[in-house]
PDB file of N, CA and C in Angstrom:
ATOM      1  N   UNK A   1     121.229  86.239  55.132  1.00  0.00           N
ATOM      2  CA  UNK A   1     120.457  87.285  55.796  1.00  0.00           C
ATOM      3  C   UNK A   1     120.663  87.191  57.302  1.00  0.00           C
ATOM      4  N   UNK A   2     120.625  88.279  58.151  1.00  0.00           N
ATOM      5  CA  UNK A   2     120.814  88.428  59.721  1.00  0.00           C
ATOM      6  C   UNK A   2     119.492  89.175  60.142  1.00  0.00           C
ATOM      7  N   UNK A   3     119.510  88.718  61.200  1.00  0.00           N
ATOM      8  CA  UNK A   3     118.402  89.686  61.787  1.00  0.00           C
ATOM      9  C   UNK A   3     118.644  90.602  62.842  1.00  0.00           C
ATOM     10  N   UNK A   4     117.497  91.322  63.241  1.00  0.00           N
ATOM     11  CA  UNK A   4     117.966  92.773  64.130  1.00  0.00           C
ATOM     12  C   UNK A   4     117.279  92.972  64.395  1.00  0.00           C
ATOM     13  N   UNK A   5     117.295  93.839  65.525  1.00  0.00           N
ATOM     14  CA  UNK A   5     116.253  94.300  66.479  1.00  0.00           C
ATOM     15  C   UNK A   5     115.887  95.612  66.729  1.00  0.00           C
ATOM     16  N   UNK A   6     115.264  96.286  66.311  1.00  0.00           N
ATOM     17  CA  UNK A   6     114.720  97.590  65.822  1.00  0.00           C
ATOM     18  C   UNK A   6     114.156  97.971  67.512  1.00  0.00           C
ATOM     19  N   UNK A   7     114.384  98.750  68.737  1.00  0.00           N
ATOM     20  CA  UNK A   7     114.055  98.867  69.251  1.00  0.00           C
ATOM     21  C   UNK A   7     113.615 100.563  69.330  1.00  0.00           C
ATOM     22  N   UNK A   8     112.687 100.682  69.682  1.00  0.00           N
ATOM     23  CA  UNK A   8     111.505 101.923  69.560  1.00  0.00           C
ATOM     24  C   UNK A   8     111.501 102.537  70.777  1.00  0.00           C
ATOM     25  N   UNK A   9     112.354 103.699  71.029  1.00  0.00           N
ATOM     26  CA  UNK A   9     112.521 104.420  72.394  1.00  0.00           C
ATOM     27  C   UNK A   9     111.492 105.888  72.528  1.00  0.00           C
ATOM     28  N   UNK A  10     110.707 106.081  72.994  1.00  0.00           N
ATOM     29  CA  UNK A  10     110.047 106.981  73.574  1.00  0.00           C
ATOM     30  C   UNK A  10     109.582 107.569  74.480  1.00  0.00           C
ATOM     31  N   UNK A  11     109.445 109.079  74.542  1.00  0.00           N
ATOM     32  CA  UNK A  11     108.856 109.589  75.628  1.00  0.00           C
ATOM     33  C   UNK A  11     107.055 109.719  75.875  1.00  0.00           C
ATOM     34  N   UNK A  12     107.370 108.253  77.504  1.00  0.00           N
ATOM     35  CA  UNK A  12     105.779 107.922  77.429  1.00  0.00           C
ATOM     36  C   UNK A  12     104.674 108.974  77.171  1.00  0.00           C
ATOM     37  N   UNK A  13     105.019 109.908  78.057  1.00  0.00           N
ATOM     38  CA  UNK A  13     103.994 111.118  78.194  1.00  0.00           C
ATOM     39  C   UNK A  13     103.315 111.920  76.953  1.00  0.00           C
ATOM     40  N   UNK A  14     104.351 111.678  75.540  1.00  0.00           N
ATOM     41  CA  UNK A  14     104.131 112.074  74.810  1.00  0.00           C
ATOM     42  C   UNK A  14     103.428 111.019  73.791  1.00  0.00           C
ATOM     43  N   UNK A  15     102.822 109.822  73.738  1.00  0.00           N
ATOM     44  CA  UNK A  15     102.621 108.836  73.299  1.00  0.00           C
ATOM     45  C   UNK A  15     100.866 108.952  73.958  1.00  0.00           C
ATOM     46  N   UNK A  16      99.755 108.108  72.717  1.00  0.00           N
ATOM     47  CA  UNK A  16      98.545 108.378  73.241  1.00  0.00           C
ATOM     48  C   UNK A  16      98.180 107.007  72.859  1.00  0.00           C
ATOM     49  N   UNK A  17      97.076 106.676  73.343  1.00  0.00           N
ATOM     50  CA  UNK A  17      96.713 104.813  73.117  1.00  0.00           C
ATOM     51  C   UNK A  17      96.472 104.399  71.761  1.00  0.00           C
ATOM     52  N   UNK A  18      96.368 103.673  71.326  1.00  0.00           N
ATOM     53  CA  UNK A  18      96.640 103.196  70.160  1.00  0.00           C
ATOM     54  C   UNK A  18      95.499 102.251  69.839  1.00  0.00           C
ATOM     55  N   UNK A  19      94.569 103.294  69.189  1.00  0.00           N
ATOM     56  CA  UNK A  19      93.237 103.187  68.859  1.00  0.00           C
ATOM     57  C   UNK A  19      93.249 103.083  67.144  1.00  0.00           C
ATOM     58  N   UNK A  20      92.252 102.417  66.596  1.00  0.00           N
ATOM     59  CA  UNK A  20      92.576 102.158  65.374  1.00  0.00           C
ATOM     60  C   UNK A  20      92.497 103.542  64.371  1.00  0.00           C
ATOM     61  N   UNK A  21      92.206 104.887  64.719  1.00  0.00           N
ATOM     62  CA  UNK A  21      91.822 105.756  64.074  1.00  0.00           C
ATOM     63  C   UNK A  21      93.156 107.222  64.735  1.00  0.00           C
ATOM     64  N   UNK A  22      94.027 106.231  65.268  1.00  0.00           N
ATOM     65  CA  UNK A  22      95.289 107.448  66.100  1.00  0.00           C
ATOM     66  C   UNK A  22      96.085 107.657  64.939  1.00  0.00           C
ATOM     67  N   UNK A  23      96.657 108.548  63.928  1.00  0.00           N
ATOM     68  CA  UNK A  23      97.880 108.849  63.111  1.00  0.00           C
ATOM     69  C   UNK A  23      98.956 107.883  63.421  1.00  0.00           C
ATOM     70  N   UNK A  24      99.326 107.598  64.744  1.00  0.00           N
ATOM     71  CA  UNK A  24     100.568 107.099  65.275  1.00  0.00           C
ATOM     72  C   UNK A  24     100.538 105.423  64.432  1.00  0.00           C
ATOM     73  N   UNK A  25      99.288 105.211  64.582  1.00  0.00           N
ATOM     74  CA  UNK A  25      98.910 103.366  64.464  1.00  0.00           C
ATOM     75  C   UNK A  25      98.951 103.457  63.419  1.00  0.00           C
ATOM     76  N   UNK A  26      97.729 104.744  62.527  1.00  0.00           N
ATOM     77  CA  UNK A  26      98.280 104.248  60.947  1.00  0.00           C
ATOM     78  C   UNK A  26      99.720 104.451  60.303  1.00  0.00           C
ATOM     79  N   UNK A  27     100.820 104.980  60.703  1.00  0.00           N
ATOM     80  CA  UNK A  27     101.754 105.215  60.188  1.00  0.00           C
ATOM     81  C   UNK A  27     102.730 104.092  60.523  1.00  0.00           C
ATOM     82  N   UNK A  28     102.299 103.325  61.776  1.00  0.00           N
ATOM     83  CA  UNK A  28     103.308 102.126  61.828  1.00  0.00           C
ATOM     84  C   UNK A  28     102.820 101.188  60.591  1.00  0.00           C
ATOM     85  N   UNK A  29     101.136 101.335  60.047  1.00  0.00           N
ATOM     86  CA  UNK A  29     100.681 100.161  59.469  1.00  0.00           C
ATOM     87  C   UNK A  29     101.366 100.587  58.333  1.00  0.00           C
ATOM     88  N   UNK A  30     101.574 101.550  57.634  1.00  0.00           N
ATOM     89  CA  UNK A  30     102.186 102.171  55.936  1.00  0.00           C
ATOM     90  C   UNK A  30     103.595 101.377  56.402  1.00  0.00           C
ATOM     91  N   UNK A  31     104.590 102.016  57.896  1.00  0.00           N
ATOM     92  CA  UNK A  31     105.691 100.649  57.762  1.00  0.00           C
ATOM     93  C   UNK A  31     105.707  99.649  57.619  1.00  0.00           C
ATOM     94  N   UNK A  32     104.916  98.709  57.993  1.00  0.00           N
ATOM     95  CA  UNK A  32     104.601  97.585  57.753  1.00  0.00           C
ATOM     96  C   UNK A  32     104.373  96.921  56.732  1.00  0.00           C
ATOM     97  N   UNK A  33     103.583  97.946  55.777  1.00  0.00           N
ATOM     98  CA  UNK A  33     103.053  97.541  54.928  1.00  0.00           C
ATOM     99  C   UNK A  33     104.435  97.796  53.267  1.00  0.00           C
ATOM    100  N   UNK A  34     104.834  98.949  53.826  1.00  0.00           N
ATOM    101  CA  UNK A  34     106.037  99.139  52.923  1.00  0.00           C
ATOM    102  C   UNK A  34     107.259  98.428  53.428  1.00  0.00           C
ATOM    103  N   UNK A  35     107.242  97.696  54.378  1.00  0.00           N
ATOM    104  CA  UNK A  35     109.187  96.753  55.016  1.00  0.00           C
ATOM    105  C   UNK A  35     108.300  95.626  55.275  1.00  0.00           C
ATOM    106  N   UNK A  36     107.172  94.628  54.445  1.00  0.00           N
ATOM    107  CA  UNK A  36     106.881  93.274  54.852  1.00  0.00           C
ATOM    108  C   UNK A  36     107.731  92.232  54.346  1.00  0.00           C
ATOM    109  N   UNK A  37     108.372  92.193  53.316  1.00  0.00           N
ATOM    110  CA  UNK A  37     109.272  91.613  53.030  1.00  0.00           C
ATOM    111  C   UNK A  37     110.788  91.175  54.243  1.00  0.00           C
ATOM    112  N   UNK A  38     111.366  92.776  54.858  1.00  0.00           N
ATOM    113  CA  UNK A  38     112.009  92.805  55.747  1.00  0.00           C
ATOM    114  C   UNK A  38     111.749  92.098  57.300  1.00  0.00           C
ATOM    115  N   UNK A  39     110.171  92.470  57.813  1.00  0.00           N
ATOM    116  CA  UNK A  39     109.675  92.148  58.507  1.00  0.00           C
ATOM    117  C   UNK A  39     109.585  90.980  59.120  1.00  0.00           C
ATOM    118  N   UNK A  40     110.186  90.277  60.397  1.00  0.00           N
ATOM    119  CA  UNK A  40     109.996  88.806  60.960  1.00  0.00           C
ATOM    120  C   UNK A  40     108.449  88.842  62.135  1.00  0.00           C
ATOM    121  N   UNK A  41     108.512  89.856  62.885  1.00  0.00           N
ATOM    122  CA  UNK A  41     107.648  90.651  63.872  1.00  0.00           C
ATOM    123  C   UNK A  41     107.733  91.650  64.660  1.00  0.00           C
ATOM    124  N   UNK A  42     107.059  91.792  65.567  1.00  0.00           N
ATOM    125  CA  UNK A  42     107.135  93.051  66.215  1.00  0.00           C
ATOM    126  C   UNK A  42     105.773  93.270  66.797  1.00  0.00           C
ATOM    127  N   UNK A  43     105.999  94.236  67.944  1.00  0.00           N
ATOM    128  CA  UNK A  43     104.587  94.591  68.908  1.00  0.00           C
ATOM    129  C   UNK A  43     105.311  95.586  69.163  1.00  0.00           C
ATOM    130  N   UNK A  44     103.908  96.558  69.749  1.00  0.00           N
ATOM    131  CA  UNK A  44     104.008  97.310  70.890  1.00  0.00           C
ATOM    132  C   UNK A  44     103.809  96.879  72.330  1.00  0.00           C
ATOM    133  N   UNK A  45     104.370  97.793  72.903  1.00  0.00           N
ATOM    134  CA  UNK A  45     104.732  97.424  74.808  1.00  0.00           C
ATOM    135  C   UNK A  45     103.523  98.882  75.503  1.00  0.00           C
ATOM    136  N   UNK A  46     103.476  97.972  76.444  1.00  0.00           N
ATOM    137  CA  UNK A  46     102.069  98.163  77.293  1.00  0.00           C
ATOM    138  C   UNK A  46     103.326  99.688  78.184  1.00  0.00           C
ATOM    139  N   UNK A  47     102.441 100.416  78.823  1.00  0.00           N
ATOM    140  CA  UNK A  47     103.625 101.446  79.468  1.00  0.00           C
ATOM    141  C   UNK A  47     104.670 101.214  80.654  1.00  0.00           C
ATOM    142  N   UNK A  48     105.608 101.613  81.032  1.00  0.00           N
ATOM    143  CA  UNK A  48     106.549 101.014  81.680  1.00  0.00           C
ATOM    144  C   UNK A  48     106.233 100.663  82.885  1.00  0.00           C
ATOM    145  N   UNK A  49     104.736 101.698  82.901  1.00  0.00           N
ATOM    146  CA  UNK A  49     104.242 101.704  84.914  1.00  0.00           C
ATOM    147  C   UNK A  49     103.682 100.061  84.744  1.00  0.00           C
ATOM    148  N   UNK A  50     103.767  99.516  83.515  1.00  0.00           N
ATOM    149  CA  UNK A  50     102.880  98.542  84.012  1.00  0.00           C
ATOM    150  C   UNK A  50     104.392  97.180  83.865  1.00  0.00           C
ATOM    151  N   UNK A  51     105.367  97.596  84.173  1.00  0.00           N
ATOM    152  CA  UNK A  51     106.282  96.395  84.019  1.00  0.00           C
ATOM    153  C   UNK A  51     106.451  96.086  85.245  1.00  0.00           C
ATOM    154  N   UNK A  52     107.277  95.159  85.324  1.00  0.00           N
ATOM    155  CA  UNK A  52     107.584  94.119  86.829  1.00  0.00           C
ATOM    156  C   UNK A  52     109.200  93.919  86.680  1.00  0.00           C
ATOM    157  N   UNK A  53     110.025  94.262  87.640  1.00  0.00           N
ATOM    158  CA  UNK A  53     111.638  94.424  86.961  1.00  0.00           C
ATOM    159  C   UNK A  53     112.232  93.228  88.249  1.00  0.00           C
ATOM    160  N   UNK A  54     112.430  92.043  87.608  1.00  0.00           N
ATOM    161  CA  UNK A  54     113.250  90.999  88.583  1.00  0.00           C
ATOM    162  C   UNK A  54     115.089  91.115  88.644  1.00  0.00           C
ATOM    163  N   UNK A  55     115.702  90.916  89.440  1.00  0.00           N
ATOM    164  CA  UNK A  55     117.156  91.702  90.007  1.00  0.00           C
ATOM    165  C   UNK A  55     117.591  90.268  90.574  1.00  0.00           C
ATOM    166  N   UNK A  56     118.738  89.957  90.428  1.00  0.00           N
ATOM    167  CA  UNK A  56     118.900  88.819  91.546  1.00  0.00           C
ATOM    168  C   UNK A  56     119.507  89.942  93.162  1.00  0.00           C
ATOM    169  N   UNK A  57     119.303  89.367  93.550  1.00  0.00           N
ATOM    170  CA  UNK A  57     120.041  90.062  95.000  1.00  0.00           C
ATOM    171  C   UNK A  57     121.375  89.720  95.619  1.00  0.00           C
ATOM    172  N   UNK A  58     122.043  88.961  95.232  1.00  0.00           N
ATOM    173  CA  UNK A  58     123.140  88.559  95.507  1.00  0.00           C
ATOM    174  C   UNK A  58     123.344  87.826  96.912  1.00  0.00           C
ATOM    175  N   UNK A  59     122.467  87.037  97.187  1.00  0.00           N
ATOM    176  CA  UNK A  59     122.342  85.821  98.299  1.00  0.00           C
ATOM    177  C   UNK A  59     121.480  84.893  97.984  1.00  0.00           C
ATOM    178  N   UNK A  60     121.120  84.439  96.203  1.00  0.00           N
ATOM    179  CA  UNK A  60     121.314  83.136  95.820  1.00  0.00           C
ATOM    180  C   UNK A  60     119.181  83.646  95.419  1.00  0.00           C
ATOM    181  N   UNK A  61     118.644  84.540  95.969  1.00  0.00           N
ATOM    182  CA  UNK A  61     116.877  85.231  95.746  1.00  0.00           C
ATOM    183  C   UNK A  61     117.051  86.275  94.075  1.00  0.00           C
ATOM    184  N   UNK A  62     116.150  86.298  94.627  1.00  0.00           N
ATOM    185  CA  UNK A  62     115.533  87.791  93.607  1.00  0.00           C
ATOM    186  C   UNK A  62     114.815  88.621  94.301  1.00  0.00           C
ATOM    187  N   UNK A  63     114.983  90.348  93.699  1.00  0.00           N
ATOM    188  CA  UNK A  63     114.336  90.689  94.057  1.00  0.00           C
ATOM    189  C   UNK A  63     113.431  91.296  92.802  1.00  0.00           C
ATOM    190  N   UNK A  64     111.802  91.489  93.471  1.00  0.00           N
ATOM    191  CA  UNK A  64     110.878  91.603  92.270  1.00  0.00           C
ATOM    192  C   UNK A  64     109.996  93.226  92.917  1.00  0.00           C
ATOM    193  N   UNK A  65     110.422  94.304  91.687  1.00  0.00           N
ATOM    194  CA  UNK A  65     110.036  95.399  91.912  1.00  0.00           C
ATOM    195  C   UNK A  65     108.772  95.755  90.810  1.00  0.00           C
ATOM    196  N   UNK A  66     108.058  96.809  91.443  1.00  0.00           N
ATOM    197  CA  UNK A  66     106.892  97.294  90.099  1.00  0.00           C
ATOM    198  C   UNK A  66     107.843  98.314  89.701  1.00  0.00           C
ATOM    199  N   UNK A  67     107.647  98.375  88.134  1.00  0.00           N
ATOM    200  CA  UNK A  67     108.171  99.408  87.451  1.00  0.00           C
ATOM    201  C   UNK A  67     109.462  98.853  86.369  1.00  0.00           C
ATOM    202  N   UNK A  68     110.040  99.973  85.267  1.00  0.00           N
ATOM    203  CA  UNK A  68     111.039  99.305  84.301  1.00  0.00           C
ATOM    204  C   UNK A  68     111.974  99.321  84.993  1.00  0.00           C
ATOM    205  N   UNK A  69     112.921  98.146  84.250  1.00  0.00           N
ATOM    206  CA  UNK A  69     114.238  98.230  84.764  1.00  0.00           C
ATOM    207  C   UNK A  69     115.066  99.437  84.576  1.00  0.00           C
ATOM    208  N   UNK A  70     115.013 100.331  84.160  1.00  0.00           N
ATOM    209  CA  UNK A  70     115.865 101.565  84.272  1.00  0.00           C
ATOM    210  C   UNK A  70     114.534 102.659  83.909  1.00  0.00           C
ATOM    211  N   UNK A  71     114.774 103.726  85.097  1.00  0.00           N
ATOM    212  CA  UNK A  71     114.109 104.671  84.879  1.00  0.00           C
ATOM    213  C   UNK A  71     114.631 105.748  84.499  1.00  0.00           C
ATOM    214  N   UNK A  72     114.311 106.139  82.745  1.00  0.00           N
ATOM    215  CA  UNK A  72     114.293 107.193  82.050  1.00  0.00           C
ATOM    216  C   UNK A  72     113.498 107.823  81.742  1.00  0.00           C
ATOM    217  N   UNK A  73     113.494 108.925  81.048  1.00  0.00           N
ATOM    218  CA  UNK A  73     112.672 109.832  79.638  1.00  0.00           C
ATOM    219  C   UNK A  73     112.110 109.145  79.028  1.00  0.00           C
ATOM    220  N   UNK A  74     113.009 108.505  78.127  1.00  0.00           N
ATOM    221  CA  UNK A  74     112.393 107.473  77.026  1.00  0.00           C
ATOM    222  C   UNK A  74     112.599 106.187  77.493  1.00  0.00           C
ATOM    223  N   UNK A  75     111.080 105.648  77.319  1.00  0.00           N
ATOM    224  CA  UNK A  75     111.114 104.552  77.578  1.00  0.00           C
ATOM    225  C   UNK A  75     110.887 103.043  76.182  1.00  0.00           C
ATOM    226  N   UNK A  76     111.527 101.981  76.129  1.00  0.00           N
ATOM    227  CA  UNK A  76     111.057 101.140  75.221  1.00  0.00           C
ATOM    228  C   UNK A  76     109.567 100.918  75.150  1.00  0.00           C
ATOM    229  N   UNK A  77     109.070 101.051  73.788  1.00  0.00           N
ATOM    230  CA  UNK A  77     107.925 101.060  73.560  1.00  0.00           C
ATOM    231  C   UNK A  77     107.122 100.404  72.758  1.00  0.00           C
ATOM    232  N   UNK A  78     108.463  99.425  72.067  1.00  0.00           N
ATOM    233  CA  UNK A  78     107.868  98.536  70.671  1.00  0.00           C
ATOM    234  C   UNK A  78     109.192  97.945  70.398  1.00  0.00           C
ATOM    235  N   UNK A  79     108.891  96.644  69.439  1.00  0.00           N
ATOM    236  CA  UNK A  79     109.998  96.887  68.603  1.00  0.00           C
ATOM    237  C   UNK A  79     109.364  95.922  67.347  1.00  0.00           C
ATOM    238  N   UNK A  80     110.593  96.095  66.656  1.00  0.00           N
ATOM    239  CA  UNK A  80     110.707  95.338  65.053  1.00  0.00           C
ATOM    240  C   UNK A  80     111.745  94.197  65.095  1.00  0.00           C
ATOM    241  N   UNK A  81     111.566  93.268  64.490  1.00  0.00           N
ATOM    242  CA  UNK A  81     112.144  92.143  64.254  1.00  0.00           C
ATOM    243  C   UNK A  81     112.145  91.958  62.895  1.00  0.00           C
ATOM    244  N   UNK A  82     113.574  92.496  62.341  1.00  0.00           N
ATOM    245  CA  UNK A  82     113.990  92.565  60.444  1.00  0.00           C
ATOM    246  C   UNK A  82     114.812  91.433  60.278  1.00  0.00           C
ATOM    247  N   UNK A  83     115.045  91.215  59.218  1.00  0.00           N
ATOM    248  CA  UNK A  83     115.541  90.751  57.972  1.00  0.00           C
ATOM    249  C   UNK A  83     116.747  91.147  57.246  1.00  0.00           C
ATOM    250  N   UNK A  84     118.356  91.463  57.509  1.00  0.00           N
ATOM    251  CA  UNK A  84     118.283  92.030  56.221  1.00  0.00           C
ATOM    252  C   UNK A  84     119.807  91.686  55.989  1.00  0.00           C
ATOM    253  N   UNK A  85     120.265  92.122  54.995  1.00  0.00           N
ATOM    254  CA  UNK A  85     121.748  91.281  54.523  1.00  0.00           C
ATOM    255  C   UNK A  85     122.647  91.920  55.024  1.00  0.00           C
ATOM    256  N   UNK A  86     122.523  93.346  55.795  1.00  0.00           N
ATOM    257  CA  UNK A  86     123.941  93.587  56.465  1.00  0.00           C
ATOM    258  C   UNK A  86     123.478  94.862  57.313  1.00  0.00           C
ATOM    259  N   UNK A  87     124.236  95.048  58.016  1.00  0.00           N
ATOM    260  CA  UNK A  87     123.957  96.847  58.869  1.00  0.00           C
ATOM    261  C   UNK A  87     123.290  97.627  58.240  1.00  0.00           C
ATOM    262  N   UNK A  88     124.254  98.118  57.255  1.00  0.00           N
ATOM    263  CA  UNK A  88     123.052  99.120  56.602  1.00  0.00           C
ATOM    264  C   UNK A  88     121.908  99.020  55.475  1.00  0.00           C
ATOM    265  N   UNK A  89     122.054  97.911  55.905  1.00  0.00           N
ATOM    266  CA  UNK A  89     120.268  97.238  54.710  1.00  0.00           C
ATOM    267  C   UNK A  89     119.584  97.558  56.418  1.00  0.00           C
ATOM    268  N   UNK A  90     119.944  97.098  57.392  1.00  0.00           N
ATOM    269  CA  UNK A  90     119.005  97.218  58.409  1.00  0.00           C
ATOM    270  C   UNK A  90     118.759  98.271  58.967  1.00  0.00           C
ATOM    271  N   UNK A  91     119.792  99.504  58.978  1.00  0.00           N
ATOM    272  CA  UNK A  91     119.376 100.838  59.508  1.00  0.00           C
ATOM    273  C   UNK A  91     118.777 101.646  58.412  1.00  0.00           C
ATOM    274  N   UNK A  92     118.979 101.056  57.152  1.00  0.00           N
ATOM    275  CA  UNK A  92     117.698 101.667  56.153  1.00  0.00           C
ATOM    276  C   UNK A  92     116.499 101.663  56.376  1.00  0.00           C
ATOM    277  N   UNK A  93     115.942 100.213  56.355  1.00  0.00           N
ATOM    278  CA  UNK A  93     114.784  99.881  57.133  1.00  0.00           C
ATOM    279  C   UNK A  93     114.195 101.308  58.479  1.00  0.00           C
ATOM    280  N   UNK A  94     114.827 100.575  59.385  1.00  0.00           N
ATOM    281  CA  UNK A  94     115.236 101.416  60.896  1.00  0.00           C
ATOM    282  C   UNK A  94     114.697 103.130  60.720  1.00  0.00           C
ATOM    283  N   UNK A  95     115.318 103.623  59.795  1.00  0.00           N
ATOM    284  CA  UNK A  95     115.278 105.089  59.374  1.00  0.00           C
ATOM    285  C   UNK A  95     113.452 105.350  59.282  1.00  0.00           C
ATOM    286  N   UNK A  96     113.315 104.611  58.789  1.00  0.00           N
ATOM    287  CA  UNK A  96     111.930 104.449  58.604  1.00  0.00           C
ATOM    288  C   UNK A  96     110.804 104.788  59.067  1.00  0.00           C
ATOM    289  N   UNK A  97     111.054 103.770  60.339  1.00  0.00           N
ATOM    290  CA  UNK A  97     109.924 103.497  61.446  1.00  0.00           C
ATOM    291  C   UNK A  97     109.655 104.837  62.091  1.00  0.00           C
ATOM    292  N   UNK A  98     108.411 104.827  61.940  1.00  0.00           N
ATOM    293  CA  UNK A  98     107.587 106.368  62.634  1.00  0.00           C
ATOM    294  C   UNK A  98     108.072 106.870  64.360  1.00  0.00           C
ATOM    295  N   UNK A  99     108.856 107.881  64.403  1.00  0.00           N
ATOM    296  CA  UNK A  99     108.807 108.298  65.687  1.00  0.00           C
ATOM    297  C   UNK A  99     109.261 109.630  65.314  1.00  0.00           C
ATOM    298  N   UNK A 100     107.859 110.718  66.017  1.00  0.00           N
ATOM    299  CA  UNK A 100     108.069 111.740  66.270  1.00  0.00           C
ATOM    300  C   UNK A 100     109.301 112.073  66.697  1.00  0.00           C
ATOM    301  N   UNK A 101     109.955 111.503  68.146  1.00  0.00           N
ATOM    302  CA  UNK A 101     110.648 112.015  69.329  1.00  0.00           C
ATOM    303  C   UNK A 101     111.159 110.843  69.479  1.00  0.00           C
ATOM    304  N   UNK A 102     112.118 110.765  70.045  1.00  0.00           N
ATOM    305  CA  UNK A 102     113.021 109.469  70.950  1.00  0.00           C
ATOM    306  C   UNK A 102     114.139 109.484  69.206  1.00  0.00           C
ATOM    307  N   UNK A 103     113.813 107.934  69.912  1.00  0.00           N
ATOM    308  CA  UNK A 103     114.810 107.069  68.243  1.00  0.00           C
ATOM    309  C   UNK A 103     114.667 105.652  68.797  1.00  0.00           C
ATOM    310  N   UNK A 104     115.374 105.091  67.736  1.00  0.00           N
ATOM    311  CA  UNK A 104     115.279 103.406  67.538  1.00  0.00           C
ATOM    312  C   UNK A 104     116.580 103.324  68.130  1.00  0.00           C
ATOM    313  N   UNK A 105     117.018 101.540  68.357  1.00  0.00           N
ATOM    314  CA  UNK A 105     118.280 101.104  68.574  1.00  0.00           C
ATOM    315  C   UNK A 105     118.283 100.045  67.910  1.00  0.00           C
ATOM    316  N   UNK A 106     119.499  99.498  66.818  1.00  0.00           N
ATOM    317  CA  UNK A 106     119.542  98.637  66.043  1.00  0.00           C
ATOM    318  C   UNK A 106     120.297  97.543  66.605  1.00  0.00           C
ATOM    319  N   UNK A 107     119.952  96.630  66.414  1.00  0.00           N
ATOM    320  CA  UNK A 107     121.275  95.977  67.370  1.00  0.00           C
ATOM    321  C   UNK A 107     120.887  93.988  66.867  1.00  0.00           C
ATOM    322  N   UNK A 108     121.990  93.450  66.088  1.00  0.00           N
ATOM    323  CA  UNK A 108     121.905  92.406  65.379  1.00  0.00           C
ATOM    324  C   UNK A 108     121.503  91.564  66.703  1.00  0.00           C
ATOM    325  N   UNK A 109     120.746  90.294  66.357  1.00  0.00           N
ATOM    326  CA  UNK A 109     120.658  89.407  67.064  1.00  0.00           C
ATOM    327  C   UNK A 109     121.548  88.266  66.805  1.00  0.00           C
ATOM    328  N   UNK A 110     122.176  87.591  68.228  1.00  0.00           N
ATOM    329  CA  UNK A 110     123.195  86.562  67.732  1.00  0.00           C
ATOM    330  C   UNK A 110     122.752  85.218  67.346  1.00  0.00           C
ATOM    331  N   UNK A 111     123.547  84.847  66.722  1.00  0.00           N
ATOM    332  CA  UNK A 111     123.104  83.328  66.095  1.00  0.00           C
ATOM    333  C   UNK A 111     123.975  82.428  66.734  1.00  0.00           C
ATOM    334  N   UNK A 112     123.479  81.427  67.580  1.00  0.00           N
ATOM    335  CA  UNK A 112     124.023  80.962  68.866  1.00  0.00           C
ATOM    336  C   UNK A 112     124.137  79.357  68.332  1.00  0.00           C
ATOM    337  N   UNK A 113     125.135  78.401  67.872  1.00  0.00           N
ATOM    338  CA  UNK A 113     125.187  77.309  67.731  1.00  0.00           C
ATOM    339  C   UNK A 113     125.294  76.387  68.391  1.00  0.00           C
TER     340      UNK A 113
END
C-alpha cells in the first residue's frame, strides 16, 4: 500500500465556517465515514488570511510575511491522508471528497529510506 495526499483546493469566499449543523461538514463526515478503511488523516485549514509565509532571502535570513504562500482563487483548504494500492485506487477515493467548486490534488507521498 502507498499513501497520498488528497489536497482540497477552494474558493475561500465561497466556503462558510464549519459548524456542526453546515451541509459542507456533514458531507465530509459520510466521506469519512464511507473511505475509513482508506483513511490515515486529515484536517481542515484555518483561512489563508490567517497564514504566515517564511521565504529565505538569499543573504543567509528569512523573510516572514502575513498571508499564503501564493496568492490565488483557490486556496488549500484541507486535506486527506489515504491508503491505497496504486493511483487509481487513490483517485477513486479522491473523486469522492465533497467539493462544490475548486478540486483536489493527488499527489503520492515519498517513502524516504
Amino acid at each position: 500500500m502507498s499513501q497520498y495526499l488528497v489536497l482540497i483546493y477552494q474558493d475561500e469566499r465561497q466556503v462558510t465556517e464549519p459548524t456542526p449543523g453546515n451541509p459542507a461538514m456533514s458531507s465530509h463526515r459520510q466521506f469519512m465515514e464511507a473511505n475509513q478503511s482508506a483513511l490515515c488523516g486529515g484536517n481542515a485549514l484555518a483561512h489563508s488570511h490567517s497564514a504566515t509565509s517564511i521565504r529565505p532571502d538569499g543573504a543567509g535570513g528569512f523573510t516572514v510575511t502575513d498571508g499564503p504562500f501564493a496568492e490565488t482563487k483557490e486556496q488549500l483548504g484541507g486535506y486527506y491522508l489515504i491508503e491505497a494500492d496504486d493511483l487509481d485506487a487513490a483517485l477513486a477515493v479522491a473523486r469522492q471528497v465533497p467539493m462544490a467548486e475548486g478540486g483536489v490534488e493527488v499527489r503520492p507521498v515519498l517513502v524516504l529510506s
